[in-house]
Protein backbone atom coordinates (compact mmCIF):
# COMPACT_ATOMS: atom_id res chain seq x y z
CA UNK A 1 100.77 127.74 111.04
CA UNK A 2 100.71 128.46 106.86
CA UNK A 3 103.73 127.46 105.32
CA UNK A 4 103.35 129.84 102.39
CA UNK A 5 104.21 133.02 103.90
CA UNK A 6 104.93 134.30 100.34
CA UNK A 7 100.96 133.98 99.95
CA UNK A 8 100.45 135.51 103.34
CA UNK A 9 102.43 138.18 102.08
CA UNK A 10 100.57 139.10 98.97
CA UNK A 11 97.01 138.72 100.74
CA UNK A 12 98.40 141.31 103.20
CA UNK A 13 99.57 143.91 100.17
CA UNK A 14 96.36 143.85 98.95
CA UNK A 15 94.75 144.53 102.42
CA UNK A 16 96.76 147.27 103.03
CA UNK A 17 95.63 149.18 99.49
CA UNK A 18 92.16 148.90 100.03
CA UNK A 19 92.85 150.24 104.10
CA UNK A 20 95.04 153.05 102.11
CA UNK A 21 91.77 153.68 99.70
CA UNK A 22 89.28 154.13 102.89
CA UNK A 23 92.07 156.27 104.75
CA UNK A 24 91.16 154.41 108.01
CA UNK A 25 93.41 155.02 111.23
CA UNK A 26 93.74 151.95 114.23
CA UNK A 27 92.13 154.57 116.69
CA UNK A 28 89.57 155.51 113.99
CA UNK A 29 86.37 154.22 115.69
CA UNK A 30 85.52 152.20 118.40
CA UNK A 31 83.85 149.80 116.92
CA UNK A 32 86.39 148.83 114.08
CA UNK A 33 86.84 145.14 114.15
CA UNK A 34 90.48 145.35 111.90
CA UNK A 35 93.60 144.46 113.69
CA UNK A 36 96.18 145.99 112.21
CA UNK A 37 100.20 144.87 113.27
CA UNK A 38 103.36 145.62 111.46
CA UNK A 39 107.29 144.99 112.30
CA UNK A 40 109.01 142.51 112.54
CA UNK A 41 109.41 139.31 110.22
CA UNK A 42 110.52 137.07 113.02
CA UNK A 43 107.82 138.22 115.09
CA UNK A 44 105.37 137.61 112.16
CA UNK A 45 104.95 134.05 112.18
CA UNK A 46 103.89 134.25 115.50
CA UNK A 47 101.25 137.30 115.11
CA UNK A 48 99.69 135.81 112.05
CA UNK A 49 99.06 132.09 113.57
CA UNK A 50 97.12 133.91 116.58
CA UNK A 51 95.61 136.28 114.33
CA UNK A 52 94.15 133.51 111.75
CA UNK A 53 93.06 131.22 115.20
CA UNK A 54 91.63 134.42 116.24
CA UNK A 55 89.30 134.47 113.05
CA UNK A 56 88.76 131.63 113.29
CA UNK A 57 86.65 132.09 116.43
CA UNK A 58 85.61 135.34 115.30
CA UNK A 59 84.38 135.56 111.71
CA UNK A 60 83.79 139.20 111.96
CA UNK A 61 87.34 140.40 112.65
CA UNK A 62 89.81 141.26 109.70
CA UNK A 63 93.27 141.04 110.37
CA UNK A 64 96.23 142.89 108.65
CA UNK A 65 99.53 141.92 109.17
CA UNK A 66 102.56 143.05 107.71
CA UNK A 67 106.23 142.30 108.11
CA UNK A 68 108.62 145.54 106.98
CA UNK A 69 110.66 145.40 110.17
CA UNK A 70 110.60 146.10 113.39
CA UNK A 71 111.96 149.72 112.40
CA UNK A 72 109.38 150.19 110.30
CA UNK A 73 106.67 148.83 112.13
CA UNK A 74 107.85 151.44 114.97
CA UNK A 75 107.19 154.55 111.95
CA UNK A 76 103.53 152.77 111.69
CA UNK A 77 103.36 153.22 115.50
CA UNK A 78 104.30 156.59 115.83
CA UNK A 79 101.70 157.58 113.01
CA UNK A 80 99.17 155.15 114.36
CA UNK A 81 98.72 153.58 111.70
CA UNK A 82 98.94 150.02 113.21
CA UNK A 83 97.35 148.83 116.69
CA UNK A 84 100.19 146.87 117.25
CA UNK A 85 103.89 146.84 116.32
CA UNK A 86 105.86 143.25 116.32
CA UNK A 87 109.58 144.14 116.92
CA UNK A 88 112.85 141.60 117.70
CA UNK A 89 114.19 144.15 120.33
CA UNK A 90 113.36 146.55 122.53
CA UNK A 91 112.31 150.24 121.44
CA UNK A 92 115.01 152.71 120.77
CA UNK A 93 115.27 156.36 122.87
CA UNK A 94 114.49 158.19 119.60
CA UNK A 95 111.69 156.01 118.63
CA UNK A 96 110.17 156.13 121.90
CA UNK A 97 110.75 159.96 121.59
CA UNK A 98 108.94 159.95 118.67
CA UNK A 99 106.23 158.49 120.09
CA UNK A 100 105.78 160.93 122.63
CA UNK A 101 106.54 163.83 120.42
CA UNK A 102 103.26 162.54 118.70
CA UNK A 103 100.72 161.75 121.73
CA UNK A 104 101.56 158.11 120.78
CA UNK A 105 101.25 155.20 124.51
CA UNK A 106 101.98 152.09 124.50
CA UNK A 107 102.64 148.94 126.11
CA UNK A 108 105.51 147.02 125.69
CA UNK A 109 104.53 142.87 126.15
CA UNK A 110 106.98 140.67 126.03
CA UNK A 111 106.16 137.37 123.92
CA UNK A 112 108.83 134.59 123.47
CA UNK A 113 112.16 134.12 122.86
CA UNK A 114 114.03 133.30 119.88
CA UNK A 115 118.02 132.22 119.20
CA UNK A 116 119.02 133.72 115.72
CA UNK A 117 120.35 131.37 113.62
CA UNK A 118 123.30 131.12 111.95
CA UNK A 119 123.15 129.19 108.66
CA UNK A 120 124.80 127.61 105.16
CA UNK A 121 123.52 125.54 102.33
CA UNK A 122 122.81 121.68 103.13
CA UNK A 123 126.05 120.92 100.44
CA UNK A 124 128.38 122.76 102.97
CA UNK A 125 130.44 119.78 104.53
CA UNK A 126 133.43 121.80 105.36
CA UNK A 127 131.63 123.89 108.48
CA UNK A 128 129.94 122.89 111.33
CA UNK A 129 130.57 125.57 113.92
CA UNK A 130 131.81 129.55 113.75
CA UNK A 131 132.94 131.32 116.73
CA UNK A 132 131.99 134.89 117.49
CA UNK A 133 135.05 136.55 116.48
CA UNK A 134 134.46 134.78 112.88
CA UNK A 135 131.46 136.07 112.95
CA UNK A 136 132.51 139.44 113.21
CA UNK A 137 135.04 138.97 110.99
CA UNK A 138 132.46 138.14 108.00
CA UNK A 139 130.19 140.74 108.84
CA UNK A 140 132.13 143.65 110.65
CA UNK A 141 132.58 146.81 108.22
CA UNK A 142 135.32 146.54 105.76
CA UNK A 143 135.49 142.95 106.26
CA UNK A 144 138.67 141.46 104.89
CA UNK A 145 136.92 137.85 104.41
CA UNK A 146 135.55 137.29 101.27
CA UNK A 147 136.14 133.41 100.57
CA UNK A 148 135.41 130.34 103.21
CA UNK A 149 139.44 129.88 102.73
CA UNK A 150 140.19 133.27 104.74
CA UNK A 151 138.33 132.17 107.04
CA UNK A 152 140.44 128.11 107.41
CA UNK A 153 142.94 127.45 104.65
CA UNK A 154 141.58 123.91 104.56
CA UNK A 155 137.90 125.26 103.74
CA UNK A 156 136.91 125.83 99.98
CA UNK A 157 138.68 128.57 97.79
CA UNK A 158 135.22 130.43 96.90
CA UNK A 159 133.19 133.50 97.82
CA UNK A 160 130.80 133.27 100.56
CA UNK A 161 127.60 134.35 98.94
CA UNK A 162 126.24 136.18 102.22
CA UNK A 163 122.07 136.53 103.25
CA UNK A 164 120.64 138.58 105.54
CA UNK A 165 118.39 140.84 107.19
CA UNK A 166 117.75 144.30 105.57
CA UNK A 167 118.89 147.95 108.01
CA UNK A 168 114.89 147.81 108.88
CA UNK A 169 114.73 144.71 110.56
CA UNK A 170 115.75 144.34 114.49
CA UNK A 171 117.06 141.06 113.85
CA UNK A 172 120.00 143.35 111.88
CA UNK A 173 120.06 145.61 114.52
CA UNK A 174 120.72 142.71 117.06
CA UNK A 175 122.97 140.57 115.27
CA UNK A 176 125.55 143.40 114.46
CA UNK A 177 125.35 144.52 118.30
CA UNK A 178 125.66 141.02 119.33
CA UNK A 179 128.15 140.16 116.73
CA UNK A 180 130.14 143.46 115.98
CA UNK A 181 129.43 145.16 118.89
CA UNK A 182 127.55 148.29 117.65
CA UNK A 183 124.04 148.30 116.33
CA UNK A 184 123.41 148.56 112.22
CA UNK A 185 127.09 148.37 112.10
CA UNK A 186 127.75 145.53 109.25
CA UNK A 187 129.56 145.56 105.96
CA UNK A 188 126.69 146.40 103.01
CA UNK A 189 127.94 143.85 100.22
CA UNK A 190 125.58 141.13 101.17
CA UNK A 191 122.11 140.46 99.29
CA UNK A 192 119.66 141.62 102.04
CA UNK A 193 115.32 141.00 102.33
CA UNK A 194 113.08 142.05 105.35
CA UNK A 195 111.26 138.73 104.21
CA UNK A 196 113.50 135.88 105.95
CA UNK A 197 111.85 133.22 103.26
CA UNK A 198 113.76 135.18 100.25
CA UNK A 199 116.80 134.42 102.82
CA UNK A 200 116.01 131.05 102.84
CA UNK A 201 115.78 130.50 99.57
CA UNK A 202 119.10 132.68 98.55
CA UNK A 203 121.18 130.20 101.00
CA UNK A 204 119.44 127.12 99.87
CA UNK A 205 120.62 127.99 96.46
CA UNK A 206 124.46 128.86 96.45
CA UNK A 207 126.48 125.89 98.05
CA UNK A 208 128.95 128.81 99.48
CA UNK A 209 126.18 130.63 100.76
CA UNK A 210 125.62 131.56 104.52
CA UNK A 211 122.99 133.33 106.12
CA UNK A 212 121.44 134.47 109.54
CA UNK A 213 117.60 134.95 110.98
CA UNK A 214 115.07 133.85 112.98
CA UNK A 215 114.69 130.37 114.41
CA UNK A 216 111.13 130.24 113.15
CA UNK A 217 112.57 130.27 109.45
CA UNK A 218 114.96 127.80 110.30
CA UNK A 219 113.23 125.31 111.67
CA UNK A 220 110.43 125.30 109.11
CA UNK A 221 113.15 124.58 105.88
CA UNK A 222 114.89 122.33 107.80
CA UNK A 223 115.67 120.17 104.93
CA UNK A 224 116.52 123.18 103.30
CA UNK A 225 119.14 124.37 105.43
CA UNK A 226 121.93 123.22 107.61
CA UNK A 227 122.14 124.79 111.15
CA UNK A 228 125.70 125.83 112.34
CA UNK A 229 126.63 125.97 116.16
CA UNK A 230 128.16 129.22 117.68
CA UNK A 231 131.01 129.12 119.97
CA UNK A 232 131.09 132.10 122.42
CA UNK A 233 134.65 131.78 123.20
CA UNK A 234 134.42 128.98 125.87
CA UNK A 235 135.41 126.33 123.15
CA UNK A 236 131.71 124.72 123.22
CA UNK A 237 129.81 124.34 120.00
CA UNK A 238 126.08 125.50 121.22
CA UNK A 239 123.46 125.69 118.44
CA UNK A 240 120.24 127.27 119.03
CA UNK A 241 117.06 124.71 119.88
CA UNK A 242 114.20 125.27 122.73
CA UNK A 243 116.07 124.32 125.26
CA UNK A 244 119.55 125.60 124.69
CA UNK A 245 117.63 129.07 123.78
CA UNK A 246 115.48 128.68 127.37
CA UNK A 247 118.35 128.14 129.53
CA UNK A 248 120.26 131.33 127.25
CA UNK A 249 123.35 128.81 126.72
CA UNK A 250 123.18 129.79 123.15
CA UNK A 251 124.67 132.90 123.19
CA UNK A 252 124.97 135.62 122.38
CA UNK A 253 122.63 135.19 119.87
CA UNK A 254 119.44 134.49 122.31
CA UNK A 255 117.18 137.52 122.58
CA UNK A 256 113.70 138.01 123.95
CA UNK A 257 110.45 138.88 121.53
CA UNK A 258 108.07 141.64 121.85
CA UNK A 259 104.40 143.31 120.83
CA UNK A 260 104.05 146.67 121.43
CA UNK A 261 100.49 148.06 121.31
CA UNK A 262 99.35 151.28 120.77
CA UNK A 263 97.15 152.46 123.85
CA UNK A 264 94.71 154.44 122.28
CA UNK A 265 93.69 151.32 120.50
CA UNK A 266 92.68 149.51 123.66
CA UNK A 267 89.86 151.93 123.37
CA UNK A 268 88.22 149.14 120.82
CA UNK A 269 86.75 145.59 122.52
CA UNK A 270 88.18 143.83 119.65
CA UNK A 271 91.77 145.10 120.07
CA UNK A 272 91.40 144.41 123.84
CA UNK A 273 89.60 140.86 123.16
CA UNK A 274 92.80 140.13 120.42
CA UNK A 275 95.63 141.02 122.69
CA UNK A 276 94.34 139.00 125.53
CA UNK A 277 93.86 136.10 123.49
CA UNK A 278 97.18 136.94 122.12
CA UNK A 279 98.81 136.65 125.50
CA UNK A 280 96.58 133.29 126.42
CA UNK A 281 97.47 131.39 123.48
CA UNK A 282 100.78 132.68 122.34
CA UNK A 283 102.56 129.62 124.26
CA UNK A 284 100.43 127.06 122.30
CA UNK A 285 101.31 128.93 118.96
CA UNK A 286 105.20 129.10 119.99
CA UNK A 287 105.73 125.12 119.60
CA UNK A 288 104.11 125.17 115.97
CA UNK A 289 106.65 128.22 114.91
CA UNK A 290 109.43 127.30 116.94
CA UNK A 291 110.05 129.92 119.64
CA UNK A 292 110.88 129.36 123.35
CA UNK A 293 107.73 129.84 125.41
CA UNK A 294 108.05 132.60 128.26
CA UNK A 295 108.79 131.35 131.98
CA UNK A 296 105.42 131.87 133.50
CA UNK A 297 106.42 134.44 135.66
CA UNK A 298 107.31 136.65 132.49
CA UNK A 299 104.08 135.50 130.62
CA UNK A 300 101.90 136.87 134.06
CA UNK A 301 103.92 139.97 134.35
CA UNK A 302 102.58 140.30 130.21
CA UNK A 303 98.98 140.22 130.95
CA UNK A 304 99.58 142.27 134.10
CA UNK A 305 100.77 145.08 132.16
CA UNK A 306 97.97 144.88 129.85
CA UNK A 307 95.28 144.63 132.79
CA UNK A 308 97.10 147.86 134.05
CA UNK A 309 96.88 149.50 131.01
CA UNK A 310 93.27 148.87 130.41
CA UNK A 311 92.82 150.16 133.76
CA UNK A 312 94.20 153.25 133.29
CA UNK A 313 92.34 153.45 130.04
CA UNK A 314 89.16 152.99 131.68
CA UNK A 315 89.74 155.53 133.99
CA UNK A 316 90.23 157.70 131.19
């Protein structure tokens, strides 16, 4: 798995322009050996260490992956302008609608799972655990917390310098409905980035910062961070690791992963060769980025989906 996703990012900019140039659509030609995915920037990690093992083994396949959320990644999708769309939640009714409204299929696969984490700079010695309704108290509209001392008296006198995901990304759209109960429903005075490593770096450098995302990000700056525990209101402490995550005792911050791929794309071998090998070696890739592996159950019900799919492409 790169570490520099910064660099990952820029090599991907420059992909897209010269796709933009040549005007290229995913269900252009059956014999186009890009992969394109966009969505989300949890979900990215995990795309682009499949996609660059997938190279790997086939030197004549170019893979372009983006990460502008897993709202925008659905726009891609209903233009089909991507093959596949990563995404941190499920589709919405009016995306789905959209799709339709635009001759757009798909399949939804589900990949992993992932426990959003809750975070604070490594100097924080004050805070080890929030509950939920603190939570929401930071990050609900209008929020009357502004300093770590409205939150305890005893904690630090000083603004909480607040990171997180921009209104594009589904981790946003399933931490506020987890957190404050409705969906993109957050107060806006907080420095937001659909790239989790600019979040990263914005908590690592305020000591008052704190800061939410993917586990992924977490657990790759682990020096760089310090991981706090959620209580759900039962009084226990849980923070989010494979196993706590697996068994869904972190909560309610637990939350599947998906790929959703644009049907008219299975149409090209390569597509169909990338998603099955997507689906074969995803729970390999999962340890090196830090997701929770499917239940194998789940993971067959994946590829069964696809197989159907192809199917009913074929008969087509």
């Amino acid at each position: 798995m790169p570490r520099c996703l910064l660099a990952c990012s820029i090599a991907w900019l420059v992909l897209v322009a010269i796709a933009g140039c040549s005007g290229t659509k995913s269900t252009d030609s059956a014999t186009d050996a890009t992969i394109r995915a966009d969505g989300s920037s949890t979900v990215y990690p995990i795309t682009e260490a499949v996609a660059e093992e997938f190279r790997n083994e086939h030197g004549d396949v170019r893979a372009v992956i983006g990460f502008s959320g897993t709202g925008a990644g659905f726009k891609k999708l209903v233009a089909g302008e991507i093959d596949i769309c990563d995404a941190s939640r499920p589709i919405k009714d009016e995306e789905r609608a959209a799709c339709e409204a635009n001759g757009v299929k798909f399949i939804e696969l589900e990949i992993a799972y992932d426990g959003l984490s809750v975070v604070v700079n490594p100097e924080n010695d004050w805070c080890d655990c929030l509950t939920v309704e603190q939570l929401k108290a930071i990050w609900q509209p209008e929020s009357a917390i502004s300093k770590w001392s409205d939150l305890n008296p005893e904690w630090p006198d000083e603004k909480i310098d607040l990171f997180g995901p921009g209104t594009d990304s589904g981790t946003f759209d399933y931490f506020t409905e987890a957190i404050v109960g409705t969906a993109k429903s957050s107060r806006a005075d907080y420095t937001p980035s659909e790239d989790d490593n600019m979040l990263v770096t914005g908590v690592e450098g305020s000591k008052y910062a704190l800061g939410y995302f993917g586990y992924a990000y977490y657990a790759e700056n682990k020096d760089r961070l310090k991981l706090l525990g959620v209580d759900s209101g039962d009084g226990k402490c849980i923070k989010p690791s494979q196993e706590t995550v697996r068994t869904n005792t972190y909560k309610p911050l637990s939350r599947p992963l998906y790929i959703y791929v644009n049907q008219a794309s299975l149409q090209k071998p390569k597509i169909v060769e990338f998603v099955r090998y997507y689906l074969d070696r995803v729970g390999d890739v999962l340890q090196q980025v830090g997701y929770v592996p499917l239940a194998a159950d789940l993971s067959a019900k994946s590829k069964q989906t696809l197989d159907e799919a192809l199917a009913a492409t074929n008969a087509n």
